[in-house]
PDB file of N, CA and C in Angstrom:
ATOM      1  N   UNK A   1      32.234 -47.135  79.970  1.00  0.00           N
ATOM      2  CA  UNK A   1      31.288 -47.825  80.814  1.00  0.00           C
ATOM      3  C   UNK A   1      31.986 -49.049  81.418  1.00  0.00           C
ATOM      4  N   UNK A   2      31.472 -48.907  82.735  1.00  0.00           N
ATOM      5  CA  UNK A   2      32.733 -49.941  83.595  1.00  0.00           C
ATOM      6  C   UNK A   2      31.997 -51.624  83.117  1.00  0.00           C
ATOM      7  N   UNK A   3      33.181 -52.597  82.916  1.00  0.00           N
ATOM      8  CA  UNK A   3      32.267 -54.012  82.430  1.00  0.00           C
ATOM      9  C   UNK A   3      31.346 -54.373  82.789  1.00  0.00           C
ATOM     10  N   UNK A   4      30.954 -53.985  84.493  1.00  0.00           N
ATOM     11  CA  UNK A   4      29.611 -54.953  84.870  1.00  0.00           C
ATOM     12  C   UNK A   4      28.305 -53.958  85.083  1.00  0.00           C
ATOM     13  N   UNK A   5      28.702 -53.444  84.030  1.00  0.00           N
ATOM     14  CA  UNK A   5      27.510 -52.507  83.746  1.00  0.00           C
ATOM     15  C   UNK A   5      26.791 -52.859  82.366  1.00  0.00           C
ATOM     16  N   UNK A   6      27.303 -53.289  81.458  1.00  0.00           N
ATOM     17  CA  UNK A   6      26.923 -54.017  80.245  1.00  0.00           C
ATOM     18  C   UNK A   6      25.627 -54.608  80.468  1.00  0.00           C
ATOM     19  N   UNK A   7      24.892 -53.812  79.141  1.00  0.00           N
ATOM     20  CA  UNK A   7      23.187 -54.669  79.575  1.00  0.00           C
ATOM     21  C   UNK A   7      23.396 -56.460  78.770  1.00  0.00           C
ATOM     22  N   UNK A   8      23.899 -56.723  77.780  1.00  0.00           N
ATOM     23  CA  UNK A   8      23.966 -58.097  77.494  1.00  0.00           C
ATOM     24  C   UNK A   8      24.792 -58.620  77.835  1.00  0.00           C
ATOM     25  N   UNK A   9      25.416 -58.004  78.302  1.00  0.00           N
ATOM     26  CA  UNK A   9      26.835 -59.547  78.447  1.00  0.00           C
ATOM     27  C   UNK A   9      26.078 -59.783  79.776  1.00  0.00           C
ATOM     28  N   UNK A  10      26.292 -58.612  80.631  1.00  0.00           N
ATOM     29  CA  UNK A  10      26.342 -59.196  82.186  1.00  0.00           C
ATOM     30  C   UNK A  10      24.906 -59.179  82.628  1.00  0.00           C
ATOM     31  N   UNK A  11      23.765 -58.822  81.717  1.00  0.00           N
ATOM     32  CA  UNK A  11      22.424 -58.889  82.044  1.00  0.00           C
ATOM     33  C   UNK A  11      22.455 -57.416  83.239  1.00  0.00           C
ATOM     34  N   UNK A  12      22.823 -56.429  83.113  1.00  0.00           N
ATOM     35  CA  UNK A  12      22.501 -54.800  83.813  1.00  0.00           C
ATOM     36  C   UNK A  12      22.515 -53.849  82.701  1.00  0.00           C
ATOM     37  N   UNK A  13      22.129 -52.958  83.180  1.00  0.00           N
ATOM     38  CA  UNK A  13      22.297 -51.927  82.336  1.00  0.00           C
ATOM     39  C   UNK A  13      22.074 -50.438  83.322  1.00  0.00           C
ATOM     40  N   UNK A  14      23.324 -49.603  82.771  1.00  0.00           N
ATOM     41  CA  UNK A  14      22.990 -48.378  83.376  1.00  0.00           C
ATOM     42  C   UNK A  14      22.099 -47.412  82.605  1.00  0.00           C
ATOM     43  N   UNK A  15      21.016 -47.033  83.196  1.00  0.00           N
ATOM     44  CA  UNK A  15      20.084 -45.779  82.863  1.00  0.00           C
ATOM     45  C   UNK A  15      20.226 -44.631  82.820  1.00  0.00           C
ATOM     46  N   UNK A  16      19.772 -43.620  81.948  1.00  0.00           N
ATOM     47  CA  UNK A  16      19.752 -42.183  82.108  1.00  0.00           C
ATOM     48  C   UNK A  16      18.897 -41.916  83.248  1.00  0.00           C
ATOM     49  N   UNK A  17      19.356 -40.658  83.773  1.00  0.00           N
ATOM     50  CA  UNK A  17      17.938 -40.611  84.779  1.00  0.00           C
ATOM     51  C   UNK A  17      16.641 -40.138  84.304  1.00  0.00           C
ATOM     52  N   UNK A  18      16.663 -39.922  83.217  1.00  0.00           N
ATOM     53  CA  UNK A  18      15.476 -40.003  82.928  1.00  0.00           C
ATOM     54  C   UNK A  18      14.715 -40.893  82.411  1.00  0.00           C
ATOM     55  N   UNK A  19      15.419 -41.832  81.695  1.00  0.00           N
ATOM     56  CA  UNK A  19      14.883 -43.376  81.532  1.00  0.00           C
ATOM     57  C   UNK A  19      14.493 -43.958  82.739  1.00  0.00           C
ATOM     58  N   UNK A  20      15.405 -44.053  83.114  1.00  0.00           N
ATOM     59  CA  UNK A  20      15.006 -44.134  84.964  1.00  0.00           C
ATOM     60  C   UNK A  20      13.333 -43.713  85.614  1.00  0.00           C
ATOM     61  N   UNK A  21      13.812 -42.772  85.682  1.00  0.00           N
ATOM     62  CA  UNK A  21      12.574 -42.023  86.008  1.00  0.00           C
ATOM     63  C   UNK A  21      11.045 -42.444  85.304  1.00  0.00           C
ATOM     64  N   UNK A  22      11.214 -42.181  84.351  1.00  0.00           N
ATOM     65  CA  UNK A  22       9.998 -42.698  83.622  1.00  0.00           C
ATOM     66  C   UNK A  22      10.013 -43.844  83.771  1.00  0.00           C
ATOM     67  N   UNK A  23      10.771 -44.661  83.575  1.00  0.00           N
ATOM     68  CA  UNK A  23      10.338 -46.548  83.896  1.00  0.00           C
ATOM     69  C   UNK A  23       9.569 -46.424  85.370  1.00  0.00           C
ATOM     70  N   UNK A  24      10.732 -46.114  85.968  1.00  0.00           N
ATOM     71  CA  UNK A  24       9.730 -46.069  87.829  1.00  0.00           C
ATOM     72  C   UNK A  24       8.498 -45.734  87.623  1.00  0.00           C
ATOM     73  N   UNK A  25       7.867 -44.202  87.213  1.00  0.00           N
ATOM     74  CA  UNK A  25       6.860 -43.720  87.132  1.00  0.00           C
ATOM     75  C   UNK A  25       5.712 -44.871  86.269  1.00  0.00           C
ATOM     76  N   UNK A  26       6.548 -45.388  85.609  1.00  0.00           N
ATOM     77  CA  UNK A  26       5.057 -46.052  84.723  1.00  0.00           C
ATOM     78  C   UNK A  26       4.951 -46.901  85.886  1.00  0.00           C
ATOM     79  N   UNK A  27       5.923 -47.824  86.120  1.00  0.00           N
ATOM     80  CA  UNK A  27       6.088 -49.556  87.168  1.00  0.00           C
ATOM     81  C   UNK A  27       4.745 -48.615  88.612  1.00  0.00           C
ATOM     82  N   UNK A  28       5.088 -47.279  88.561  1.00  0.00           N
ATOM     83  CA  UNK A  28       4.796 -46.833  90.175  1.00  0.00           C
ATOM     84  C   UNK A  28       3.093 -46.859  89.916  1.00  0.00           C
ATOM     85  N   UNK A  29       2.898 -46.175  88.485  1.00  0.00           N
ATOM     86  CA  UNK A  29       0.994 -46.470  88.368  1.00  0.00           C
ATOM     87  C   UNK A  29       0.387 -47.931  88.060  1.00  0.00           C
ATOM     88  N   UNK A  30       1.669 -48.527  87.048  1.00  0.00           N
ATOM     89  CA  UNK A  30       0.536 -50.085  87.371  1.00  0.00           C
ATOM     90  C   UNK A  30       0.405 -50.870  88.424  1.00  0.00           C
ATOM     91  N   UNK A  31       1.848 -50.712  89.407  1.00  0.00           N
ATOM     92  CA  UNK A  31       1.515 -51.141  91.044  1.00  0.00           C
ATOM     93  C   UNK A  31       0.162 -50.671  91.553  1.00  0.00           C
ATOM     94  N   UNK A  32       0.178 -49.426  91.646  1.00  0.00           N
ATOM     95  CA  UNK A  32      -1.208 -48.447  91.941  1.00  0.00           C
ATOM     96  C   UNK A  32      -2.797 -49.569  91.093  1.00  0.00           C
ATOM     97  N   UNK A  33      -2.871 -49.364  89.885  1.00  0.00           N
ATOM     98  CA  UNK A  33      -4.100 -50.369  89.395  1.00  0.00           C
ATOM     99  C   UNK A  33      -3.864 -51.121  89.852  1.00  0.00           C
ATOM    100  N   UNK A  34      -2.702 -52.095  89.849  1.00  0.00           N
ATOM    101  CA  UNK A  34      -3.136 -53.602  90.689  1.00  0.00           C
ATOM    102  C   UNK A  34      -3.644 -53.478  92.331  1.00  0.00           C
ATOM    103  N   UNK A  35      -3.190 -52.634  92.619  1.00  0.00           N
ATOM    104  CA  UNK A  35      -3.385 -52.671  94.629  1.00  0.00           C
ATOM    105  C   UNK A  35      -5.464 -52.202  94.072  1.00  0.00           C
ATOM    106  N   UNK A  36      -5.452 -51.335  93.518  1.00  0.00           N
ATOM    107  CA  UNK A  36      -7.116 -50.942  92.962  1.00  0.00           C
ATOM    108  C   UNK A  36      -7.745 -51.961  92.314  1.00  0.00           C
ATOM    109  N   UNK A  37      -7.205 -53.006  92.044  1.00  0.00           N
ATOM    110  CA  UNK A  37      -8.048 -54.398  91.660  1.00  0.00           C
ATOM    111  C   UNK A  37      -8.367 -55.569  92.609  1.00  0.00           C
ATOM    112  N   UNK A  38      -6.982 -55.337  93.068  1.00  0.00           N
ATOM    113  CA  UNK A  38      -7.262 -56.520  94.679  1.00  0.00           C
ATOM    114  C   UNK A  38      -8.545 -55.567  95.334  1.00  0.00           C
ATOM    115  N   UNK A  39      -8.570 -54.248  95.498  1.00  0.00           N
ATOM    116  CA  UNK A  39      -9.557 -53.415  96.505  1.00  0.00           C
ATOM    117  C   UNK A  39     -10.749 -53.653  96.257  1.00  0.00           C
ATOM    118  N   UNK A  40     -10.692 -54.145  94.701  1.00  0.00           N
ATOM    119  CA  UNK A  40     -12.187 -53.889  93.908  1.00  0.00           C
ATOM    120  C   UNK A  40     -12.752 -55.551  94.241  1.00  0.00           C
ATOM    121  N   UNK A  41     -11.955 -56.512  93.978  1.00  0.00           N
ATOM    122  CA  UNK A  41     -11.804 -57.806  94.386  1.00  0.00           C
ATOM    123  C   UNK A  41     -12.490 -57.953  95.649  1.00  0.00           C
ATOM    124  N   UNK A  42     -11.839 -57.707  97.052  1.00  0.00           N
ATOM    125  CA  UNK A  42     -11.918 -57.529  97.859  1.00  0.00           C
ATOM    126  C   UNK A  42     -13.302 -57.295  98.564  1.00  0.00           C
ATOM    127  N   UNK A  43     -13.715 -55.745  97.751  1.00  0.00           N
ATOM    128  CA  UNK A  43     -14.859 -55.169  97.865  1.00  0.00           C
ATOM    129  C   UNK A  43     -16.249 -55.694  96.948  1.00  0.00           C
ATOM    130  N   UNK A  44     -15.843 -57.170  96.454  1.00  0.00           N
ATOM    131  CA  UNK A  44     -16.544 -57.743  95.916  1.00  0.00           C
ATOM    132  C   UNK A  44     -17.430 -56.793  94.411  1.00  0.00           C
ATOM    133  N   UNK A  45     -16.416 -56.238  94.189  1.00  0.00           N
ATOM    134  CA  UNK A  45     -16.828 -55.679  93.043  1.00  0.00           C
ATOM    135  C   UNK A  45     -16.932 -56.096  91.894  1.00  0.00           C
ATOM    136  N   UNK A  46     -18.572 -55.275  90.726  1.00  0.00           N
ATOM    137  CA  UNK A  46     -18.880 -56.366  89.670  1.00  0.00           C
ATOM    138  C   UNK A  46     -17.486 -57.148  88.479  1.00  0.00           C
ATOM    139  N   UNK A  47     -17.751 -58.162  88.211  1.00  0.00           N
ATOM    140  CA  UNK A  47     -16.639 -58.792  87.421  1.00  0.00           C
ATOM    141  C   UNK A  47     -16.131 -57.894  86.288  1.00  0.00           C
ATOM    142  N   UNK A  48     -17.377 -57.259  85.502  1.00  0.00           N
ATOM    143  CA  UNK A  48     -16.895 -56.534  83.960  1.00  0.00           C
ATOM    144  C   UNK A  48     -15.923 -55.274  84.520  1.00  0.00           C
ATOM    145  N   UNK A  49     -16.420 -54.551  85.794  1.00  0.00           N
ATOM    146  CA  UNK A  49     -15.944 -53.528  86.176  1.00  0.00           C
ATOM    147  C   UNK A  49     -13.810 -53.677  86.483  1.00  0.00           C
ATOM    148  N   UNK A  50     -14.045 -55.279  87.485  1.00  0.00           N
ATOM    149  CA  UNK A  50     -12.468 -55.583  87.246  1.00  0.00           C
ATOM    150  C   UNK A  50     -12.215 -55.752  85.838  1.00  0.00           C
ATOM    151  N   UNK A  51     -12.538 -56.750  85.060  1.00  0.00           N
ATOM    152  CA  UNK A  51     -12.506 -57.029  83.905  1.00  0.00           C
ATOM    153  C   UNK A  51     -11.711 -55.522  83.329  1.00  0.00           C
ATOM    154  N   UNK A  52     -12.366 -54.407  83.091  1.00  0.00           N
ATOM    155  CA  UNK A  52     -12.532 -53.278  82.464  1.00  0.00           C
ATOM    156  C   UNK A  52     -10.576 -52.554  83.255  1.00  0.00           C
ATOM    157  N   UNK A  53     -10.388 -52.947  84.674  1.00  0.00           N
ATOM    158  CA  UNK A  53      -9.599 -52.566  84.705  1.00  0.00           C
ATOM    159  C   UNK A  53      -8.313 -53.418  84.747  1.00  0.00           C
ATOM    160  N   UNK A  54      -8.829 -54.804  84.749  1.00  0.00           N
ATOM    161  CA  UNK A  54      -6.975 -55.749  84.543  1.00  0.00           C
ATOM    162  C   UNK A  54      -6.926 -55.314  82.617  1.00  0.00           C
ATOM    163  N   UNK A  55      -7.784 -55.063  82.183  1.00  0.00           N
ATOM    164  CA  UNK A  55      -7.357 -54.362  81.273  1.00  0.00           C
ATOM    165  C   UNK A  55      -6.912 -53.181  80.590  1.00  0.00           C
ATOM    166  N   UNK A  56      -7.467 -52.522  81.670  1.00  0.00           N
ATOM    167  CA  UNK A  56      -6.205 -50.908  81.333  1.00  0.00           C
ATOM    168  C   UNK A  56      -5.067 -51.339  81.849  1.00  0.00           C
ATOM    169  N   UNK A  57      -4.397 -52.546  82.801  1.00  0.00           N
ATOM    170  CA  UNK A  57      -3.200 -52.673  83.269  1.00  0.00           C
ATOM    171  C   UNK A  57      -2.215 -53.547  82.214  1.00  0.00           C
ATOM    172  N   UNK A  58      -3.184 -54.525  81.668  1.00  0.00           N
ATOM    173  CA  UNK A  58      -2.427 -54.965  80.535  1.00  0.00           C
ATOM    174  C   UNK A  58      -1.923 -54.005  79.046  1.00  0.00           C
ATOM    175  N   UNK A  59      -2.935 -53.022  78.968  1.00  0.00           N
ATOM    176  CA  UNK A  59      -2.227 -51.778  78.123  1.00  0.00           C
ATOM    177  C   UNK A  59      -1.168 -50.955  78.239  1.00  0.00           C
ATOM    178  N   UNK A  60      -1.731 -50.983  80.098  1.00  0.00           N
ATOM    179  CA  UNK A  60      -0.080 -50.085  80.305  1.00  0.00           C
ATOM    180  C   UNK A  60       1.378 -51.026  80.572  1.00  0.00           C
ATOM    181  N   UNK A  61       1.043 -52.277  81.016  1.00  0.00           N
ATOM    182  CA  UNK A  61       2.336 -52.729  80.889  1.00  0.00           C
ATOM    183  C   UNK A  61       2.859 -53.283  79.132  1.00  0.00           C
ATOM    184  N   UNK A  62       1.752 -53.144  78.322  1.00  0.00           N
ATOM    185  CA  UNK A  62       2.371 -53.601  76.940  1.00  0.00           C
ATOM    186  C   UNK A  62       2.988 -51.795  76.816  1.00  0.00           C
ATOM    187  N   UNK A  63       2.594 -50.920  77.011  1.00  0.00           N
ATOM    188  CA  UNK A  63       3.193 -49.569  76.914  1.00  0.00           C
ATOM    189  C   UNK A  63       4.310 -49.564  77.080  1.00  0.00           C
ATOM    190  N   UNK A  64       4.569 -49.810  78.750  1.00  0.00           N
ATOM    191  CA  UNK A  64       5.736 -50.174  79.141  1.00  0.00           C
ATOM    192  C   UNK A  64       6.922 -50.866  78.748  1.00  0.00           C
ATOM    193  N   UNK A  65       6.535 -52.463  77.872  1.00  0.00           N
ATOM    194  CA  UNK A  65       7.361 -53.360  77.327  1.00  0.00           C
ATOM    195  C   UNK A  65       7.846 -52.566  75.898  1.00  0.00           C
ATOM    196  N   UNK A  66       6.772 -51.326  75.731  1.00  0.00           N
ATOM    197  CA  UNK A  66       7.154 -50.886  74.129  1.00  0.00           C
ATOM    198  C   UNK A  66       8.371 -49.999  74.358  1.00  0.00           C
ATOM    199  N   UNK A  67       8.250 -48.834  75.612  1.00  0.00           N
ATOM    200  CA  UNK A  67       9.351 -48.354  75.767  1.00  0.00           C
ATOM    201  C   UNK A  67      10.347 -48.976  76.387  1.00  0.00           C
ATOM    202  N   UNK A  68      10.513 -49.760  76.801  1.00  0.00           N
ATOM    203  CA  UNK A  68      11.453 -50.592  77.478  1.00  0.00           C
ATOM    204  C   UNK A  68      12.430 -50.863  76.134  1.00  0.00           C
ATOM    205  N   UNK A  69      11.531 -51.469  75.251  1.00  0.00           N
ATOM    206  CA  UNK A  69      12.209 -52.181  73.959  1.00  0.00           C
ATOM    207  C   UNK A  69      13.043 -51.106  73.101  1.00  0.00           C
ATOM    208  N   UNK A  70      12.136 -50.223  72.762  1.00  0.00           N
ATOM    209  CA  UNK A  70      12.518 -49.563  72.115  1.00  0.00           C
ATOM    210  C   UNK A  70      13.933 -48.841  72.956  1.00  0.00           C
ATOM    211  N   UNK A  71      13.986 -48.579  73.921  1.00  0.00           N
ATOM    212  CA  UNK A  71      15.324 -48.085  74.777  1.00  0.00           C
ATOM    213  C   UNK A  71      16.485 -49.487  74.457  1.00  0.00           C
ATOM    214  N   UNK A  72      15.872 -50.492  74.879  1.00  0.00           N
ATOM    215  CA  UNK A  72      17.020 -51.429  74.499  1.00  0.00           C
ATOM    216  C   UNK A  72      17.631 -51.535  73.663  1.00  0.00           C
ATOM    217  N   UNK A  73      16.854 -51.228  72.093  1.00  0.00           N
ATOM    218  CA  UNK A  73      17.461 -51.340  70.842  1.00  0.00           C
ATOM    219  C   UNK A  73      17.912 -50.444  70.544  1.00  0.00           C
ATOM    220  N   UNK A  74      18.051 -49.555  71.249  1.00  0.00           N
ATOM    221  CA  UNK A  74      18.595 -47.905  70.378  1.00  0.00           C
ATOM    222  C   UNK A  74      20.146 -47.564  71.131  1.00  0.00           C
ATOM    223  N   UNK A  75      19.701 -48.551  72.132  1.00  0.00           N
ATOM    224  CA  UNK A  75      21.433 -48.330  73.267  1.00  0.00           C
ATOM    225  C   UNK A  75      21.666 -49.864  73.028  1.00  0.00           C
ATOM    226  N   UNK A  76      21.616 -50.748  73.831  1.00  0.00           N
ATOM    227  CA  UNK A  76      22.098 -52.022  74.119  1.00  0.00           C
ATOM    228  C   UNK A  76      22.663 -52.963  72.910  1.00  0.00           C
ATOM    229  N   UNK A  77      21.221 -53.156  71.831  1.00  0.00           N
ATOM    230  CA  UNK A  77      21.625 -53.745  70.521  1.00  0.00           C
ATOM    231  C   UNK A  77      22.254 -52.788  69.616  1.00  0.00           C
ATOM    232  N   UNK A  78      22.243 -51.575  69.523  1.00  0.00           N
ATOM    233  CA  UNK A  78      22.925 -51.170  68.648  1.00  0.00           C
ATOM    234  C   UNK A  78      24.472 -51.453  68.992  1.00  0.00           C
ATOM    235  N   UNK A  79      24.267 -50.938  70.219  1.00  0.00           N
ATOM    236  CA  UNK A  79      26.344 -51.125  70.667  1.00  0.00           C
ATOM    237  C   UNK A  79      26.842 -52.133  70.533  1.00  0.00           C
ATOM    238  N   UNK A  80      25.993 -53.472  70.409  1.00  0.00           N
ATOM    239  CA  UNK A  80      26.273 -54.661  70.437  1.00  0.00           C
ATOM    240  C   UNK A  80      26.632 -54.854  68.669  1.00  0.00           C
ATOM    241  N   UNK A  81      25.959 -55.010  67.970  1.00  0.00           N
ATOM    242  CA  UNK A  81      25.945 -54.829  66.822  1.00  0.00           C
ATOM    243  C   UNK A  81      27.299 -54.053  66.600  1.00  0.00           C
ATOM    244  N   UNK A  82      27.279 -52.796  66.729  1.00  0.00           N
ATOM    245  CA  UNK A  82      28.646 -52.066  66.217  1.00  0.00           C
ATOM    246  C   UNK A  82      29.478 -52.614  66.531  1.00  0.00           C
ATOM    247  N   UNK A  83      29.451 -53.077  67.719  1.00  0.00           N
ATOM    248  CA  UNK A  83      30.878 -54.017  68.456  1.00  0.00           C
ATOM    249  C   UNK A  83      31.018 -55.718  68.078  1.00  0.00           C
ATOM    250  N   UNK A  84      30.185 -56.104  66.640  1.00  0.00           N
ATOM    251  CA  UNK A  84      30.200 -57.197  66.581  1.00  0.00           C
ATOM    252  C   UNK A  84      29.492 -58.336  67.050  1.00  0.00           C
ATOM    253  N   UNK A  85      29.016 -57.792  67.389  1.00  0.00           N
ATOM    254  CA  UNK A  85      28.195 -59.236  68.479  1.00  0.00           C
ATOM    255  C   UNK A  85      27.073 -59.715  68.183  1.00  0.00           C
ATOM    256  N   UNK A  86      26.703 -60.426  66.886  1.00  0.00           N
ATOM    257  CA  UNK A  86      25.615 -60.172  66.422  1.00  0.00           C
ATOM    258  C   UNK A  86      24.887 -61.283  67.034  1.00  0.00           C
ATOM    259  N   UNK A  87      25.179 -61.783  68.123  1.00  0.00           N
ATOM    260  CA  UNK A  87      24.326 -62.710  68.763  1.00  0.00           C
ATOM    261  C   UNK A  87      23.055 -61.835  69.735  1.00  0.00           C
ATOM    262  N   UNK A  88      23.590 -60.380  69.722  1.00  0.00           N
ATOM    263  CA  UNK A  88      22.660 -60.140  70.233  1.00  0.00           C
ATOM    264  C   UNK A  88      21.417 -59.863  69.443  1.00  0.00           C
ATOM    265  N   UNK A  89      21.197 -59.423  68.111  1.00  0.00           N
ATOM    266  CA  UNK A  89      19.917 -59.857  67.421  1.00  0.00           C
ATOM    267  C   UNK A  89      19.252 -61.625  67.612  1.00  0.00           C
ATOM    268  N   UNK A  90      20.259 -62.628  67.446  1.00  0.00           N
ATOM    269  CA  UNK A  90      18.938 -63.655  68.296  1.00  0.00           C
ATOM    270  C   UNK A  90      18.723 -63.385  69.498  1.00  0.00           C
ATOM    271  N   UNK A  91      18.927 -62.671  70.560  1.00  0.00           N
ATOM    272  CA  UNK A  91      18.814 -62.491  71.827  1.00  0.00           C
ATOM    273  C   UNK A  91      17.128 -61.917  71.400  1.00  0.00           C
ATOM    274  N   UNK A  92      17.660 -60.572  70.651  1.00  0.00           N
ATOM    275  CA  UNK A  92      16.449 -59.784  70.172  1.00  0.00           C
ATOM    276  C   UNK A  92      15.273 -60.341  69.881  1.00  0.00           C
ATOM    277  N   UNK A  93      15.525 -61.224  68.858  1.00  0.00           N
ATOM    278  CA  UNK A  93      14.601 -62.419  68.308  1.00  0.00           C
ATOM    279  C   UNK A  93      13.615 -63.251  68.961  1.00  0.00           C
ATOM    280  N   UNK A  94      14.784 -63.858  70.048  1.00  0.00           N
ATOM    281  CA  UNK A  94      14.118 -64.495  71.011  1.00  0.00           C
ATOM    282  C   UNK A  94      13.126 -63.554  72.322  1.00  0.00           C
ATOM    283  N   UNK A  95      13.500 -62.899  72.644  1.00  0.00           N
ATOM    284  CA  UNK A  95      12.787 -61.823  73.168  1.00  0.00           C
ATOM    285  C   UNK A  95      11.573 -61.489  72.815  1.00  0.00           C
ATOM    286  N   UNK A  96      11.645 -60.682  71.477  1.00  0.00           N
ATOM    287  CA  UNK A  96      10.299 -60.656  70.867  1.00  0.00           C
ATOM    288  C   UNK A  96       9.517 -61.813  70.958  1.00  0.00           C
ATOM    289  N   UNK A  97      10.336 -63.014  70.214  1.00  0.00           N
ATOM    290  CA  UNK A  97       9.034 -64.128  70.305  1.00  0.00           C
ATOM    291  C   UNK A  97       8.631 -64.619  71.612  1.00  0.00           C
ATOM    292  N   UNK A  98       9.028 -64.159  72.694  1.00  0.00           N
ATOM    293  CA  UNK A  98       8.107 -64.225  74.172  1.00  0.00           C
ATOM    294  C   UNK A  98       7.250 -63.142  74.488  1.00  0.00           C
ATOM    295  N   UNK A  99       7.647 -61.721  74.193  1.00  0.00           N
ATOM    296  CA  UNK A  99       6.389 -61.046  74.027  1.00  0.00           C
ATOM    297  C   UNK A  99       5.245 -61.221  73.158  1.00  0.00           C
ATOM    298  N   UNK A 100       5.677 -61.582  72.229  1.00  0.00           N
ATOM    299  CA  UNK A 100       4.140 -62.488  71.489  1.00  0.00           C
ATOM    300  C   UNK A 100       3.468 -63.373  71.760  1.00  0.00           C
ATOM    301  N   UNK A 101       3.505 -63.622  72.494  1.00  0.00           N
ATOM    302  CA  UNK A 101       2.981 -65.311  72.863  1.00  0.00           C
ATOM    303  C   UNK A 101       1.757 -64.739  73.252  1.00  0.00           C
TER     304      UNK A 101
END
């Protein structure tokens, strides 16, 4: 893998295409709910009803952050790790503790 392809050092990472693919596909339906919330917005639609759907969007992007993660740690931190680098578990660390918040 050519250097500036490295997901921690250089902040990229190259994808399978099917990782690929599926990331797009999820990113491509929660674009889709959000443009359907501004519409609903827009169309002065009741509050619980948005309500009901910025919250299916927050499910699917925590979905999203789960496979995201889980891809990171199974390629990025592991290689890092094997190769020594154990700075990338606080990377990890720190990471997580911003998705929690």
């Amino acid at each position: 893998m050519p250097e500036n392809k490295e997901c921690c050092c250089h902040k990229t990472k190259e994808r399978s295409q099917q990782e690929y693919k599926d990331l797009i596909h999820r990113l491509n339906r929660i674009e889709g709910q959000i443009r359907g919330i501004k519409g609903m917005v827009e169309k002065d639609a009741y509050c619980t009803d948005i309500l009901v759907q910025v919250s299916a969007v927050n499910a699917a992007l925590n979905s999203f952050n789960k496979v995201l993660l889980a891809n990171h740690i199974k390629t990025c931190v592991t290689r890092d790790i094997k190769d020594g680098k154990e700075e990338t578990v606080d990377e990890l660390v720190e990471t997580l503790q911003k998705l929690m918040r």
